[in-house]
PDB file of N, CA and C in Angstrom:
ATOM      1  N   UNK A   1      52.681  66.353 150.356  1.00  0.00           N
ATOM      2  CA  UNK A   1      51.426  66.164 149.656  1.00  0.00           C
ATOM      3  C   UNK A   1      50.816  64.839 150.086  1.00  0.00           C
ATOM      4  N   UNK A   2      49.483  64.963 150.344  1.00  0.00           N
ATOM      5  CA  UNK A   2      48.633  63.875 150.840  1.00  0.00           C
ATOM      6  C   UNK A   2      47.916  62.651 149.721  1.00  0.00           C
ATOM      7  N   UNK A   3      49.091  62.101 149.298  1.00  0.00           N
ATOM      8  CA  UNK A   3      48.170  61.018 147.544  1.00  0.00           C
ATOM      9  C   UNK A   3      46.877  60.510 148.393  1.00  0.00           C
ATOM     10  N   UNK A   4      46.762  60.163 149.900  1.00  0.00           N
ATOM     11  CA  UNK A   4      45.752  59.354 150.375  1.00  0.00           C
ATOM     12  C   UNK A   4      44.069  60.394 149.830  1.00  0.00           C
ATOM     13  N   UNK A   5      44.269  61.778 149.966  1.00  0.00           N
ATOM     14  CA  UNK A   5      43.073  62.393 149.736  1.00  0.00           C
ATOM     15  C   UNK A   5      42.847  62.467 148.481  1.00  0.00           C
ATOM     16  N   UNK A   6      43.673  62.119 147.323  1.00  0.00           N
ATOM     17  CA  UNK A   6      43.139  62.731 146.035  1.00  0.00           C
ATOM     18  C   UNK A   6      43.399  61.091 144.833  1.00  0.00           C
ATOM     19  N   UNK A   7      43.717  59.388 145.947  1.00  0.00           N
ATOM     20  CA  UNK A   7      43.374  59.091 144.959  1.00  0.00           C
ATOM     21  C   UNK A   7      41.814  58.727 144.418  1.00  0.00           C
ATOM     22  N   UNK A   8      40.841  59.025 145.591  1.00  0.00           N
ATOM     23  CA  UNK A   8      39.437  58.468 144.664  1.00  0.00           C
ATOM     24  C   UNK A   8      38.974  59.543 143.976  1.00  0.00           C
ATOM     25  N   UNK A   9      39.446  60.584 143.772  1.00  0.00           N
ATOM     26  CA  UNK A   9      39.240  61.534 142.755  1.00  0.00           C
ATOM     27  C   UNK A   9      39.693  61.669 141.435  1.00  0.00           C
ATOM     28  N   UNK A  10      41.014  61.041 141.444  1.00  0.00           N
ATOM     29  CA  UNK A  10      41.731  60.602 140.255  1.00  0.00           C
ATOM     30  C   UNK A  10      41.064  59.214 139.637  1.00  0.00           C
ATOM     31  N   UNK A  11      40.532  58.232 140.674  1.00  0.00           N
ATOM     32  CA  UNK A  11      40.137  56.785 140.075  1.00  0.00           C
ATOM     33  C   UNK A  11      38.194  57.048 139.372  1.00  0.00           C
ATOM     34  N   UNK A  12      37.754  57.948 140.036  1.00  0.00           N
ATOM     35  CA  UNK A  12      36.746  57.956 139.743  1.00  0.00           C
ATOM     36  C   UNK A  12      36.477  59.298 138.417  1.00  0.00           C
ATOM     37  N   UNK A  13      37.164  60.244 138.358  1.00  0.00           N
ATOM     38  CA  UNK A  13      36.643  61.071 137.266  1.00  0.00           C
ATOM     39  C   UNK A  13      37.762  60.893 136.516  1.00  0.00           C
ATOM     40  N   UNK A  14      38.817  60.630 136.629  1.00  0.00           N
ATOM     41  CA  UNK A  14      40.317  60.139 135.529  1.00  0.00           C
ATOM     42  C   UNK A  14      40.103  58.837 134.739  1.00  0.00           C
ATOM     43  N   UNK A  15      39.798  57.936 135.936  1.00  0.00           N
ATOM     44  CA  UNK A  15      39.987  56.649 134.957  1.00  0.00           C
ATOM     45  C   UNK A  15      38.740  56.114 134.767  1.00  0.00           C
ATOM     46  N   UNK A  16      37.398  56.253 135.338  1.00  0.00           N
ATOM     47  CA  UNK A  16      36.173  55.878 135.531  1.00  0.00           C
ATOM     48  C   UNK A  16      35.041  56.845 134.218  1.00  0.00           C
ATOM     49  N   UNK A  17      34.740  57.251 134.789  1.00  0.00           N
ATOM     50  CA  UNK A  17      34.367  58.566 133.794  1.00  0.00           C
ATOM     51  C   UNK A  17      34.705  59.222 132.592  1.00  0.00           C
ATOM     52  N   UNK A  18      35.942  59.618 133.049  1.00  0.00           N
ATOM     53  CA  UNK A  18      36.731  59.912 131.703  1.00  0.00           C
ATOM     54  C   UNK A  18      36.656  59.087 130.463  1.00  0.00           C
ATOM     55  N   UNK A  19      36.914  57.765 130.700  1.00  0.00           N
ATOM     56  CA  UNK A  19      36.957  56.605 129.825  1.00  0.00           C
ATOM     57  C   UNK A  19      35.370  55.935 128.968  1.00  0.00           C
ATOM     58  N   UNK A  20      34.652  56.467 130.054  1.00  0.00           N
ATOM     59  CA  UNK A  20      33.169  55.852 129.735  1.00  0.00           C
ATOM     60  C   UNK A  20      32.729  57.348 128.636  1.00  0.00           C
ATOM     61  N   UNK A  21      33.532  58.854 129.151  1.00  0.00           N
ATOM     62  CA  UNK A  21      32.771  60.021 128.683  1.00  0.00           C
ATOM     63  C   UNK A  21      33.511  59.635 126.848  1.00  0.00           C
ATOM     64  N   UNK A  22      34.498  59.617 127.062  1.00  0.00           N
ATOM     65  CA  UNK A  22      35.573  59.598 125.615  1.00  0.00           C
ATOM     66  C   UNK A  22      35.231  58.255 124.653  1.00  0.00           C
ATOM     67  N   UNK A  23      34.663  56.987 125.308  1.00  0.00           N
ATOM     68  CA  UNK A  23      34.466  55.903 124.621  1.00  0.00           C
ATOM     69  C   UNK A  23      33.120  56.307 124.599  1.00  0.00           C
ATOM     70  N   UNK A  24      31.963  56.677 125.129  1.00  0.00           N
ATOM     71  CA  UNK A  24      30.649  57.206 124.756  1.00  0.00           C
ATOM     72  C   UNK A  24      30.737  58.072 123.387  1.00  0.00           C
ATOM     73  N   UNK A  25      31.423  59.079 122.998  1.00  0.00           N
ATOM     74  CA  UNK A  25      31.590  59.886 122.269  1.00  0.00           C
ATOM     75  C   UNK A  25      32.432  58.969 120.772  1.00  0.00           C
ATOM     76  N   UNK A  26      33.388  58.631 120.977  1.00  0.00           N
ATOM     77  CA  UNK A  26      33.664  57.565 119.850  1.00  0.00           C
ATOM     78  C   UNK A  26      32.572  56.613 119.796  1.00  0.00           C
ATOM     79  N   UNK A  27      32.048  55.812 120.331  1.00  0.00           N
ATOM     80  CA  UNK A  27      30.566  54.793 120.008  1.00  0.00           C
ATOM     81  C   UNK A  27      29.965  55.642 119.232  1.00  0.00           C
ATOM     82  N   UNK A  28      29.701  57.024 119.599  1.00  0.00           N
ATOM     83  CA  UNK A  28      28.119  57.831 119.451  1.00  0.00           C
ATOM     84  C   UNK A  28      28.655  58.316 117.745  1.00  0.00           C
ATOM     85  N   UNK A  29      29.975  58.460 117.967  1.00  0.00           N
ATOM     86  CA  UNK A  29      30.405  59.238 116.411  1.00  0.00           C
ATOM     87  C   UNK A  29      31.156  58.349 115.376  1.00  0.00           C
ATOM     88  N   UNK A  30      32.214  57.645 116.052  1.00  0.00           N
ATOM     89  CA  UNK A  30      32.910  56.759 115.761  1.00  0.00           C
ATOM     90  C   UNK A  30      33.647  57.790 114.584  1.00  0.00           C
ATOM     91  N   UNK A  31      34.827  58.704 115.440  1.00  0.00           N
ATOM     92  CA  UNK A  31      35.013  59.645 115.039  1.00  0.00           C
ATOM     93  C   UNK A  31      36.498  59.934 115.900  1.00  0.00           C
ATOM     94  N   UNK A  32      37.443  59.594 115.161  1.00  0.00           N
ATOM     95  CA  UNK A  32      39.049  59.968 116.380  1.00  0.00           C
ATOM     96  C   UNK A  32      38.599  61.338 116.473  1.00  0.00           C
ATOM     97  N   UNK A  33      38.576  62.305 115.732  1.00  0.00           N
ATOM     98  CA  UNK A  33      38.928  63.830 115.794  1.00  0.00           C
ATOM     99  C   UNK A  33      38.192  64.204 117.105  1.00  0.00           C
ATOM    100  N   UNK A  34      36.579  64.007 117.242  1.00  0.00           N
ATOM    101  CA  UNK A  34      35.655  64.061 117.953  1.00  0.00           C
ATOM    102  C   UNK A  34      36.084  63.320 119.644  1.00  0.00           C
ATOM    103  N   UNK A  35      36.588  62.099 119.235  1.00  0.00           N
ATOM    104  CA  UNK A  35      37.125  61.843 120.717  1.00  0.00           C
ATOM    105  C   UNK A  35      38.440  62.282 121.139  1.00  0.00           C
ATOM    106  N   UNK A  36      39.366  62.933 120.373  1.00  0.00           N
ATOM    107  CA  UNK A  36      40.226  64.053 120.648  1.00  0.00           C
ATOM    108  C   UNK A  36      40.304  65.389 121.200  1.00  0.00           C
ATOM    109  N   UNK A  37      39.244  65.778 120.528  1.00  0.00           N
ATOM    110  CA  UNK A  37      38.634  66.729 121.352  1.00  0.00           C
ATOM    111  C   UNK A  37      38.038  66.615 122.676  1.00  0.00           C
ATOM    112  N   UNK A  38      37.211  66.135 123.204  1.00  0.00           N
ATOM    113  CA  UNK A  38      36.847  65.430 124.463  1.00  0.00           C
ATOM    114  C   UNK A  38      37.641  64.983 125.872  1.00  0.00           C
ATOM    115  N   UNK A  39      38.937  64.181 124.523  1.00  0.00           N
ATOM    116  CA  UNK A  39      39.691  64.155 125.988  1.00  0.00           C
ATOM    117  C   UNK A  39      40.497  65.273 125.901  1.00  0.00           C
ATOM    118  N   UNK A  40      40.826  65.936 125.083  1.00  0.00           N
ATOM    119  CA  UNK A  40      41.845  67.352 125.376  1.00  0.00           C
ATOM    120  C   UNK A  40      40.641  68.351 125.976  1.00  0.00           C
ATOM    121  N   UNK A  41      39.288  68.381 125.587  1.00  0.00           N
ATOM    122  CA  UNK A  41      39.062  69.353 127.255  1.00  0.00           C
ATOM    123  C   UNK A  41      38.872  68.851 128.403  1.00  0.00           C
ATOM    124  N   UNK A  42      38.450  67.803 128.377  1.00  0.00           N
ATOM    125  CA  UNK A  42      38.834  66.736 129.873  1.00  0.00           C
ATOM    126  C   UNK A  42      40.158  67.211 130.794  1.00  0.00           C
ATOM    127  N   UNK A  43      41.247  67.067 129.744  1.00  0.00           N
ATOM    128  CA  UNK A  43      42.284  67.433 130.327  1.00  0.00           C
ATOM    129  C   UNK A  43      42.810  68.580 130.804  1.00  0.00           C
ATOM    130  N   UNK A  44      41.840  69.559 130.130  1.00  0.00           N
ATOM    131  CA  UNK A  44      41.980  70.961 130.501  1.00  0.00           C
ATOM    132  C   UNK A  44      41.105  71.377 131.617  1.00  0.00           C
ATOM    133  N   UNK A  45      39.972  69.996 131.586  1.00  0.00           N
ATOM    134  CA  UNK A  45      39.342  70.917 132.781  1.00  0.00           C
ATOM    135  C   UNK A  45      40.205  70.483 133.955  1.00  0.00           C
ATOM    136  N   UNK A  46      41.021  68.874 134.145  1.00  0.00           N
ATOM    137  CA  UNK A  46      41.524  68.634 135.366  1.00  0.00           C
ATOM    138  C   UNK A  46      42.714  69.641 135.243  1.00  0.00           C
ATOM    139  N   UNK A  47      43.546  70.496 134.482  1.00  0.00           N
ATOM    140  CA  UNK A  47      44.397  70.894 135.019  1.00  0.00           C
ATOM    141  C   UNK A  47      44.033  72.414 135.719  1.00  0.00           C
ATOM    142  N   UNK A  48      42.921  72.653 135.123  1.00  0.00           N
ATOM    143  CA  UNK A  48      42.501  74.097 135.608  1.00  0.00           C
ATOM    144  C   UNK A  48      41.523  73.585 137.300  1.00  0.00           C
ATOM    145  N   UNK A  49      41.216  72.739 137.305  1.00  0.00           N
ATOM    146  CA  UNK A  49      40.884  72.190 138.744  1.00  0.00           C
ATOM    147  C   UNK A  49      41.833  71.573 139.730  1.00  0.00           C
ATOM    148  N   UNK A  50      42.717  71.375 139.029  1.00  0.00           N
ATOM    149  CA  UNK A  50      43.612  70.547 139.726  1.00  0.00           C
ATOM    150  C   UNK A  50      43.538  70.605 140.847  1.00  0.00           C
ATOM    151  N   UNK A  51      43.713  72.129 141.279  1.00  0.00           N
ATOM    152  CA  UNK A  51      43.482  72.407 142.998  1.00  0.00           C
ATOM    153  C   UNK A  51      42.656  72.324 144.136  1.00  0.00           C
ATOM    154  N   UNK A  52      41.327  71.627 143.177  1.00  0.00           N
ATOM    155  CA  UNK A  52      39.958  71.405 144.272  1.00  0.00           C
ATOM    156  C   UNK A  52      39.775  69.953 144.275  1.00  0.00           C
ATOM    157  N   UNK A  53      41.150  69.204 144.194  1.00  0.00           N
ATOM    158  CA  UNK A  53      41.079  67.866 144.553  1.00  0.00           C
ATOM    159  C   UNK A  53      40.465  67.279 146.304  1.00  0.00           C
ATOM    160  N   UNK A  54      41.167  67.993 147.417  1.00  0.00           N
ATOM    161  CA  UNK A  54      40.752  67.698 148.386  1.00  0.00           C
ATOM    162  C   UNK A  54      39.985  68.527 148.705  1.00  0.00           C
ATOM    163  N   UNK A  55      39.214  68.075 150.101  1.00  0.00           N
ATOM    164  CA  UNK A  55      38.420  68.750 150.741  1.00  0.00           C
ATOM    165  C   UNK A  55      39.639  69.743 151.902  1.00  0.00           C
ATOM    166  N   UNK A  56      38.335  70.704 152.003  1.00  0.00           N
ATOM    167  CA  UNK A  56      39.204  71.880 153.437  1.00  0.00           C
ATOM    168  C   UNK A  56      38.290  72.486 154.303  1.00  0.00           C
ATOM    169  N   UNK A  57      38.418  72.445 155.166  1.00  0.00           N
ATOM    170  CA  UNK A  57      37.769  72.937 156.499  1.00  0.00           C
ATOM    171  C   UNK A  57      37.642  74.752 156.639  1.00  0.00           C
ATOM    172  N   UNK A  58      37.093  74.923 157.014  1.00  0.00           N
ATOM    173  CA  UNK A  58      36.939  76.413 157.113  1.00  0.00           C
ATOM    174  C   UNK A  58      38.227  77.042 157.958  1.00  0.00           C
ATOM    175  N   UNK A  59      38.608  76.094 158.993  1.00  0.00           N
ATOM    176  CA  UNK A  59      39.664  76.756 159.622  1.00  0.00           C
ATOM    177  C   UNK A  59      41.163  76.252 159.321  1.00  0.00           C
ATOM    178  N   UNK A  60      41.253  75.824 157.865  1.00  0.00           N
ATOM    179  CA  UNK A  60      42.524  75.633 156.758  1.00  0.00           C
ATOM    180  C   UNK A  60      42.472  76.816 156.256  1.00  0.00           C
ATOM    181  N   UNK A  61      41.779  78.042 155.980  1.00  0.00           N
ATOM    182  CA  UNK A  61      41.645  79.269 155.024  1.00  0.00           C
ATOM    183  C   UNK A  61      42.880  79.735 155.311  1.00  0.00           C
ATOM    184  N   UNK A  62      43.738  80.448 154.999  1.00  0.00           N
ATOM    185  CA  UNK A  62      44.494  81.488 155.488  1.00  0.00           C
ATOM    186  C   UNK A  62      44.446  82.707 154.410  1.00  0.00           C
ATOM    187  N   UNK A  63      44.139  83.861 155.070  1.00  0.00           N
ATOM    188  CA  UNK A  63      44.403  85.455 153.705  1.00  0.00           C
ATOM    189  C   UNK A  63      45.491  86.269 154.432  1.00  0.00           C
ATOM    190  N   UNK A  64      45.678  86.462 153.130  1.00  0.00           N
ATOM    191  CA  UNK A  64      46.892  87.375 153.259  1.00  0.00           C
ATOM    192  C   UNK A  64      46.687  88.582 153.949  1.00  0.00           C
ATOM    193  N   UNK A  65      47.562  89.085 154.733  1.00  0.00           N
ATOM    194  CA  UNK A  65      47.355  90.291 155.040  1.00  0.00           C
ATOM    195  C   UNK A  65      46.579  90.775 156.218  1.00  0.00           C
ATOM    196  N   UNK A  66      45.458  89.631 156.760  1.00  0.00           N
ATOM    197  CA  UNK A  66      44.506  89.271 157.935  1.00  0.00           C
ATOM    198  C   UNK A  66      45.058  89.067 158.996  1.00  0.00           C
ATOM    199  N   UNK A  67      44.954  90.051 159.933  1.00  0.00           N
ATOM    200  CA  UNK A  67      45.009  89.270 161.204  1.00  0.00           C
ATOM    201  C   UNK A  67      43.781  89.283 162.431  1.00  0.00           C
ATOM    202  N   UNK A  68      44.309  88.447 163.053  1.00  0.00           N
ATOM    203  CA  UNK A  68      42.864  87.736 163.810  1.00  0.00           C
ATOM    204  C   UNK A  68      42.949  88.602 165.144  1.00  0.00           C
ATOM    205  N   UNK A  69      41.766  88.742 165.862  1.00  0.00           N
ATOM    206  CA  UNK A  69      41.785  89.373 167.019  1.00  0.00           C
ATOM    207  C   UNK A  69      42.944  89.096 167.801  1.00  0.00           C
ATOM    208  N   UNK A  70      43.103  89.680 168.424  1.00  0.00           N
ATOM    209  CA  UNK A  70      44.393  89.760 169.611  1.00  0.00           C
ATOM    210  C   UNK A  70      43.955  89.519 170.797  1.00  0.00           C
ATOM    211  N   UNK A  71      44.312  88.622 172.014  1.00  0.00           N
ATOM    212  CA  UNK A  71      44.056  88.419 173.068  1.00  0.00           C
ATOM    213  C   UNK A  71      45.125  89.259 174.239  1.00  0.00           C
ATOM    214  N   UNK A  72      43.953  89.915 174.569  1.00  0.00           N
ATOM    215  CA  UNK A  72      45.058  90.707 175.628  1.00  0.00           C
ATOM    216  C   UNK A  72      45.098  89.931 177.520  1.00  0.00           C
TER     217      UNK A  72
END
């Protein structure tokens, strides 16, 4: 696993964002329950994304079951 591609994704919507979205929401309500909520779907959205941390090239794809022309 490559940490070099996925840490400005973690520093910028984990610790950057996240923090400004969850402390925006406590300022705005001044409300634990309300900023509980917030960060528990935060957290649900990074784990259901988890996988579109890096970027990929078109010719990283691989499908199952495909095969590519044959050179004779």
């Amino acid at each position: 696993m490559n940490l070099e591609s996925i840490w400005k994704p973690f520093v910028l919507y984990t610790c950057l964002l996240g923090l400004l979205t969850v402390g925006g929401v406590y300022l705005a309500t001044h409300s634990g329950l309300y900023m509980l909520v917030v960060a528990g779907g935060g957290l649900l959205l990074v784990v259901l994304g988890g996988g579109a941390a890096g970027q990929m090239g078109a010719s990283n794809v691989e499908h199952a079951g495909e095969k590519g022309a044959e050179i004779e």
